[in-house]
N, C-alpha and C. Protein backbone atom coordinates (compact mmCIF):
# COMPACT_ATOMS: atom_id res chain seq x y z
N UNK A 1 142.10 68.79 65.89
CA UNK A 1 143.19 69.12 66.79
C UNK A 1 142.69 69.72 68.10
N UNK A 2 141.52 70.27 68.37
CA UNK A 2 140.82 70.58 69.81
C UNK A 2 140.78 69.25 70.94
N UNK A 3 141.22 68.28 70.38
CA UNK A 3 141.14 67.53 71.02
C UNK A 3 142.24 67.33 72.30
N UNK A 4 143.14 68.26 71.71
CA UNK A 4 144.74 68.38 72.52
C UNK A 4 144.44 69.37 73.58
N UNK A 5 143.42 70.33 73.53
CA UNK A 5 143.27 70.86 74.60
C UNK A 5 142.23 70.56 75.79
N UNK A 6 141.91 69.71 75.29
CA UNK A 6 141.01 69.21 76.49
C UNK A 6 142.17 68.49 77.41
N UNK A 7 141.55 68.86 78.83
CA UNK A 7 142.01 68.01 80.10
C UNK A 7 142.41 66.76 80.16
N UNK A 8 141.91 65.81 79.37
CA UNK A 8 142.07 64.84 79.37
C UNK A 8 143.06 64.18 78.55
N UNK A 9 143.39 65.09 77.21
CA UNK A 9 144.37 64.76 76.53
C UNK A 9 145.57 64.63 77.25
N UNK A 10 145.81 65.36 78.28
CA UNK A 10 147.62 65.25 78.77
C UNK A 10 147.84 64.10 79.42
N UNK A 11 147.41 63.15 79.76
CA UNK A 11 148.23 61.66 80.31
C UNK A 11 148.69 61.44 79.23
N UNK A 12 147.90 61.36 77.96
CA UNK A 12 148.26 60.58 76.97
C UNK A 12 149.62 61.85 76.26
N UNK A 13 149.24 63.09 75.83
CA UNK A 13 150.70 64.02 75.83
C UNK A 13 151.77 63.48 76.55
N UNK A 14 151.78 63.55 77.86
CA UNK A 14 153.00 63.00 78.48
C UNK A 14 153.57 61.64 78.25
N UNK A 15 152.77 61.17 78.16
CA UNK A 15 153.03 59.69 78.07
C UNK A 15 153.83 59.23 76.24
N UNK A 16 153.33 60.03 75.45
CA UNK A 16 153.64 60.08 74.40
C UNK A 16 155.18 61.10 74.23
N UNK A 17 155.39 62.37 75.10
CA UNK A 17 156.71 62.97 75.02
C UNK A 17 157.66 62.09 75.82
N UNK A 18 157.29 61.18 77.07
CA UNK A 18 158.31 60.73 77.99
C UNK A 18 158.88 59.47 76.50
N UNK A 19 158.06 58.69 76.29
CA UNK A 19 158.37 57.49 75.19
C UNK A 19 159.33 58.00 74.11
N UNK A 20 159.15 59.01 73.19
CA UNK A 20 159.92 59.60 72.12
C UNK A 20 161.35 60.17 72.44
N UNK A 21 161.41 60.73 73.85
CA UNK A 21 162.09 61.36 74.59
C UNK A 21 163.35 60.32 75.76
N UNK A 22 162.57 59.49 75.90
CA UNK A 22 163.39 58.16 76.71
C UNK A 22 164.34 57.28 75.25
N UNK A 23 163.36 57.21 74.14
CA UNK A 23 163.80 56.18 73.03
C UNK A 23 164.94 57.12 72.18
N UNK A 24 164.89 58.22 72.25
CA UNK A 24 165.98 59.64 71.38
C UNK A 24 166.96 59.18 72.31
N UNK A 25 167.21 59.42 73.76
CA UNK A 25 168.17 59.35 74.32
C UNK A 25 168.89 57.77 74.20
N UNK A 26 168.09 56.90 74.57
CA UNK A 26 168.56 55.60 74.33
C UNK A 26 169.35 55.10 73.09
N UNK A 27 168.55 55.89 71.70
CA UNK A 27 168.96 55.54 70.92
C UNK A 27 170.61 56.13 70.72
N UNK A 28 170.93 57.45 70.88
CA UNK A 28 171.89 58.26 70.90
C UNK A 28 173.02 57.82 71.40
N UNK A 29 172.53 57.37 72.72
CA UNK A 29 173.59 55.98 73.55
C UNK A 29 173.62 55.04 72.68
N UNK A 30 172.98 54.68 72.03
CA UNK A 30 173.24 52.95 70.97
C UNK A 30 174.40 53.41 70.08
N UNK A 31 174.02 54.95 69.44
CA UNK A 31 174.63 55.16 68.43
C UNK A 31 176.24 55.63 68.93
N UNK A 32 176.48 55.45 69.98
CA UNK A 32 178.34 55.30 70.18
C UNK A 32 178.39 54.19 70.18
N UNK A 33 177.67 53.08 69.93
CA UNK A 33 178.27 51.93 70.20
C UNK A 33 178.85 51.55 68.97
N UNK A 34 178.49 52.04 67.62
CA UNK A 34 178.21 51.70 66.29
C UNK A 34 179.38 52.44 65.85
N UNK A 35 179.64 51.99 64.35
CA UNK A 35 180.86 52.86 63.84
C UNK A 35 180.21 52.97 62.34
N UNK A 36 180.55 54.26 61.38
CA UNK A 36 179.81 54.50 59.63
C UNK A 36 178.40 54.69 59.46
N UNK A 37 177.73 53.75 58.72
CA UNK A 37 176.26 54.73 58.27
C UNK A 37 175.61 54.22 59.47
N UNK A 38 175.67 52.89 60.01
CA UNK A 38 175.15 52.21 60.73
C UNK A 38 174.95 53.45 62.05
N UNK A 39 175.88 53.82 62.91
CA UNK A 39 175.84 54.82 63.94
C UNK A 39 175.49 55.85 63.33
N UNK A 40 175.63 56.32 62.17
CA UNK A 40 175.01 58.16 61.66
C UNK A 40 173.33 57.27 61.06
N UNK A 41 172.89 56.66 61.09
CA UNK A 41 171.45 56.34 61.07
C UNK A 41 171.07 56.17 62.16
N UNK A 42 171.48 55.28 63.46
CA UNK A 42 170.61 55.37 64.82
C UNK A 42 170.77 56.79 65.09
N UNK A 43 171.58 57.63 64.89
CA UNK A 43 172.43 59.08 65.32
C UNK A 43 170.73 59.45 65.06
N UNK A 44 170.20 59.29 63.59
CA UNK A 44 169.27 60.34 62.98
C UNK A 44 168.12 60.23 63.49
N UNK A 45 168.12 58.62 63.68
CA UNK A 45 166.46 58.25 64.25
C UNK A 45 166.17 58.93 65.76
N UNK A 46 167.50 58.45 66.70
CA UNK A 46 167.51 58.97 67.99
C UNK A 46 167.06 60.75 67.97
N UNK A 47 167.57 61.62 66.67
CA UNK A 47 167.56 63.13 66.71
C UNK A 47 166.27 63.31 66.26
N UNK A 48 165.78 62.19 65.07
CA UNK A 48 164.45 62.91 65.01
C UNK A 48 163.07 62.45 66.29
N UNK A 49 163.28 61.43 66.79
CA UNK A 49 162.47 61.21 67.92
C UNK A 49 162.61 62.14 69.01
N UNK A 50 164.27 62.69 69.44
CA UNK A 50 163.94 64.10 70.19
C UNK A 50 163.37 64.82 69.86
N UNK A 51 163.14 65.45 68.55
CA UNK A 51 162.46 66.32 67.50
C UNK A 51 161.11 66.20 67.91
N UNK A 52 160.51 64.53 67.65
CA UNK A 52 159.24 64.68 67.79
C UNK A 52 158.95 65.17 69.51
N UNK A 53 159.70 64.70 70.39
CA UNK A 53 159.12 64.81 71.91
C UNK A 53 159.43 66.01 72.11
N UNK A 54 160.13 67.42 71.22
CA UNK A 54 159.96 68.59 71.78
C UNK A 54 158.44 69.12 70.67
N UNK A 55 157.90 68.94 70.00
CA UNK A 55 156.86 68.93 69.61
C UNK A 55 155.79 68.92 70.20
N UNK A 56 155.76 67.53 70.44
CA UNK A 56 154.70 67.01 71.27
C UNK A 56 154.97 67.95 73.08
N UNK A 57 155.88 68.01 73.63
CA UNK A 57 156.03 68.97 74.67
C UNK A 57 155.30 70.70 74.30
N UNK A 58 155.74 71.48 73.63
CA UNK A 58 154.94 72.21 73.35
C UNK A 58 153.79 72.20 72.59
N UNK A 59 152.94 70.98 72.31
CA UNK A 59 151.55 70.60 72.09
C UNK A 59 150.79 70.45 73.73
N UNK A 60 151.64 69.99 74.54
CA UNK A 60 150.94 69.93 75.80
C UNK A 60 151.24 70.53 76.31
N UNK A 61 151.97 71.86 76.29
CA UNK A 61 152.25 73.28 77.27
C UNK A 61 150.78 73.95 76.95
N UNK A 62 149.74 73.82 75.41
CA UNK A 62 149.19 74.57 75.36
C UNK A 62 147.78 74.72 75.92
N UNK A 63 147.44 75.44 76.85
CA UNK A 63 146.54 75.80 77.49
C UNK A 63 146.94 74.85 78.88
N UNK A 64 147.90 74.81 79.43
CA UNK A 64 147.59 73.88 80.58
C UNK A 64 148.80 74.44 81.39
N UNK A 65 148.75 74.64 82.81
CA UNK A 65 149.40 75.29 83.64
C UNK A 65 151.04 74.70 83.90
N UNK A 66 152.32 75.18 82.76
CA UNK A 66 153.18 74.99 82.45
C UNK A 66 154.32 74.24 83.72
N UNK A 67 153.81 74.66 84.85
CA UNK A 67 154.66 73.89 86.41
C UNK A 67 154.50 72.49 86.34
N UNK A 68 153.15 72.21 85.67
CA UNK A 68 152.89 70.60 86.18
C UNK A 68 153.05 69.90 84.77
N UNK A 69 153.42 70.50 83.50
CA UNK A 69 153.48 69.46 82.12
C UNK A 69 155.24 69.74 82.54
N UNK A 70 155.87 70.51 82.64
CA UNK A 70 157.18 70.06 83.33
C UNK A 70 157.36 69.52 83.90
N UNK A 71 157.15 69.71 84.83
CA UNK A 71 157.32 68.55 85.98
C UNK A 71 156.82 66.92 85.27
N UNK A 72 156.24 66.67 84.50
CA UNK A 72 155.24 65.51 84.54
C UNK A 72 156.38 65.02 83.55
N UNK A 73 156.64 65.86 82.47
CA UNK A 73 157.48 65.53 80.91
C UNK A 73 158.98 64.81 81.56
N UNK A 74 159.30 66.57 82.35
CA UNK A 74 160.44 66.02 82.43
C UNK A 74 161.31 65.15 83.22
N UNK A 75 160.37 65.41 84.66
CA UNK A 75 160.89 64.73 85.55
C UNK A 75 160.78 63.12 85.52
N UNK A 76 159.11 63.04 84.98
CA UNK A 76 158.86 61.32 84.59
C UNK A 76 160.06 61.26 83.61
N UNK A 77 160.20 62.06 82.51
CA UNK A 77 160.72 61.40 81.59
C UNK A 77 162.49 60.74 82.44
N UNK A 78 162.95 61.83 82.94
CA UNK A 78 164.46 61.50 83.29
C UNK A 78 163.91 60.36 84.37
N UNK A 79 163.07 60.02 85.01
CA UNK A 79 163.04 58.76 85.93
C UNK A 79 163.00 57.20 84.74
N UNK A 80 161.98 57.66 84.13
CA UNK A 80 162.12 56.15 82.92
C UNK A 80 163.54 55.90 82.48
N UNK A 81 164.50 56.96 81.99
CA UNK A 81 165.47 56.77 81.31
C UNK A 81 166.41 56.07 82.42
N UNK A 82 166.51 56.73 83.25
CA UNK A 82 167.58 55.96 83.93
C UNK A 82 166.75 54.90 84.20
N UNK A 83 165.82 53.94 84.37
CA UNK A 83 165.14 52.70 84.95
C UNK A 83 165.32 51.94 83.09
N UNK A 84 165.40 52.83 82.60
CA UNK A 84 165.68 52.09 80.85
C UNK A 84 167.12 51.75 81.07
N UNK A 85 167.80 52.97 81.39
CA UNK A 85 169.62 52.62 80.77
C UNK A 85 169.64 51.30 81.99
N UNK A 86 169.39 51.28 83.19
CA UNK A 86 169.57 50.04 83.81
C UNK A 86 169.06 48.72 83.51
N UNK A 87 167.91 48.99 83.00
CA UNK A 87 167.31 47.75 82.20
C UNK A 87 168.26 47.26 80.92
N UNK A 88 168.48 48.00 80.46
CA UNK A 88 168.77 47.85 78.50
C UNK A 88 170.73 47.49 78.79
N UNK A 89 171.29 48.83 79.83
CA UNK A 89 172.79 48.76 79.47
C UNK A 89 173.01 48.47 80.77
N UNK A 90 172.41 47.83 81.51
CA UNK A 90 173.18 47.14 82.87
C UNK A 90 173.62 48.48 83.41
N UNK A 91 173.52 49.36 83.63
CA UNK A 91 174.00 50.28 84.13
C UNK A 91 173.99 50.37 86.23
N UNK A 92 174.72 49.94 86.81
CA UNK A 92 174.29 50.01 87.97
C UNK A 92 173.95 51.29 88.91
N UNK A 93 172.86 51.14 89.69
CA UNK A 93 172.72 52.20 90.45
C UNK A 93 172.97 52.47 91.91
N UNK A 94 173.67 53.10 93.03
CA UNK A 94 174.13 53.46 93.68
C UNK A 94 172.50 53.61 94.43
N UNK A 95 172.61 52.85 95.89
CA UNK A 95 171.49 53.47 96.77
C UNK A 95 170.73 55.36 96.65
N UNK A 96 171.99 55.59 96.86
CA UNK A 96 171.83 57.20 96.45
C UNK A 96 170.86 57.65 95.18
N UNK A 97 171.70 57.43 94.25
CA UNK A 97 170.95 57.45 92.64
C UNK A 97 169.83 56.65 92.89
N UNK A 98 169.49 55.54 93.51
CA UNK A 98 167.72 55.60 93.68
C UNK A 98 167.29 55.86 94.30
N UNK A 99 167.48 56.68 95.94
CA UNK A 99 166.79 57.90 96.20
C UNK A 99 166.87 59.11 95.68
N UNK A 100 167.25 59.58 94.72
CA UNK A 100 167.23 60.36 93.98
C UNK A 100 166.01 60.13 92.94
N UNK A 101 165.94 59.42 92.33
CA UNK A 101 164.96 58.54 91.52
C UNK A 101 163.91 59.00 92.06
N UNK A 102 163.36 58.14 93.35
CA UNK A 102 162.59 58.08 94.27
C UNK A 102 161.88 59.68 94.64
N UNK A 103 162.65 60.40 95.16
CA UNK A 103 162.26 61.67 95.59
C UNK A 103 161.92 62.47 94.02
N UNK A 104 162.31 62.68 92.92
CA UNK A 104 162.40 63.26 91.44
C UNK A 104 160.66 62.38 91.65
N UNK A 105 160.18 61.05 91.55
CA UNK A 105 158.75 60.60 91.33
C UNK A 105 158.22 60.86 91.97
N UNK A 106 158.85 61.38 93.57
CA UNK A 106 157.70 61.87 94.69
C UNK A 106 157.44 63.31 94.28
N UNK A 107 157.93 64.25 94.02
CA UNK A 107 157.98 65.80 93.56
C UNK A 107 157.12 66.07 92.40
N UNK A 108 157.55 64.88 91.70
CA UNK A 108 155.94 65.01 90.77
C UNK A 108 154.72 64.86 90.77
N UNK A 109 154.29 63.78 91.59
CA UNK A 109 153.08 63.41 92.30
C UNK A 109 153.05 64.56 92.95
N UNK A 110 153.70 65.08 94.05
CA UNK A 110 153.17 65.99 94.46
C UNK A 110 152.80 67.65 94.01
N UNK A 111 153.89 67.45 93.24
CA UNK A 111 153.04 68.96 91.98
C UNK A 111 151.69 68.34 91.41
N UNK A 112 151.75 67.29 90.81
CA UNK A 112 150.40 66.49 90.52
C UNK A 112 149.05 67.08 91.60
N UNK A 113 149.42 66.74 92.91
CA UNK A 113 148.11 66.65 93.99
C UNK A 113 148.26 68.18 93.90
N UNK A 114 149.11 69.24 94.08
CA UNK A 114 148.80 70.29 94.83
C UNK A 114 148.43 71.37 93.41
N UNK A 115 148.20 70.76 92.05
CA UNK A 115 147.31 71.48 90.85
C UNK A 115 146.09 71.24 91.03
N UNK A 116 146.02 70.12 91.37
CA UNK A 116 144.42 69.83 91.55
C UNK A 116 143.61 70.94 92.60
C-alpha cells in the first residue's frame, strides 16, 4: 500500500475516483428511469460505486497537498459528468453551461501549474 503515496500514484487516484464517481452518478440517473428490484439494484450499484470514489478520494488526500486532489477529483470529475449526461442522455447544453465547463477545466490546470 506505499505505493499510494508516492507522487506518481495520483493521476491514476484521480482518474480512478473521477470514473467510480461519474458511473455512481450516472447510474443513479438510470435508476429513475426504472421501476421495482430492477431500479433498487442500479439504486445500489450507483451507491456503492459512490462509496468506492469517496474511498479512493481520501486514499489520495493522503500525504498530498489537499487544494490540488480537490480541485483535480472534483472539478475533473463534475466536467466528465456533464460531457457523460450529454453523451449518454442527450442532455443539451447552453453556450453558457460550456463556458462554464470550459473555465471549471481551466481552474484546474491552473491549480495544477501553480503546485508545481
Amino acid at each position: 500500500m506505499n505505493w499510494i503515496l508516492t507522487p506518481g500514484a495520483t493521476p491514476l487516484l484521480v482518474t480512478v475516483f473521477i470514473a467510480f464517481s461519474v458511473v455512481g452518478s450516472l447510474l443513479l440517473r438510470v435508476a429513475g428511469q426504472y421501476q421495482g428490484w430492477k431500479a433498487a439494484a442500479v439504486f445500489i450499484v450507483g451507491n456503492i460505486s459512490g462509496f468506492v470514489a469517496a474511498l479512493v478520494l481520501t486514499l489520495t488526500l493522503r500525504g498530498r497537498h489537499p487544494n490540488l486532489v480537490y480541485a483535480l477529483c472534483l472539478g475533473g470529475g463534475f466536467c466528465v459528468l456533464q460531457l457523460m449526461s450529454r453523451m449518454l442522455f442527450r442532455m443539451p447544453l447552453t453556450p453558457w453551461q460550456w463556458c462554464g465547463i470550459g473555465l471549471i477545466a481551466a481552474g484546474v490546470v491552473c491549480l495544477q501549474i501553480e503546485m508545481r
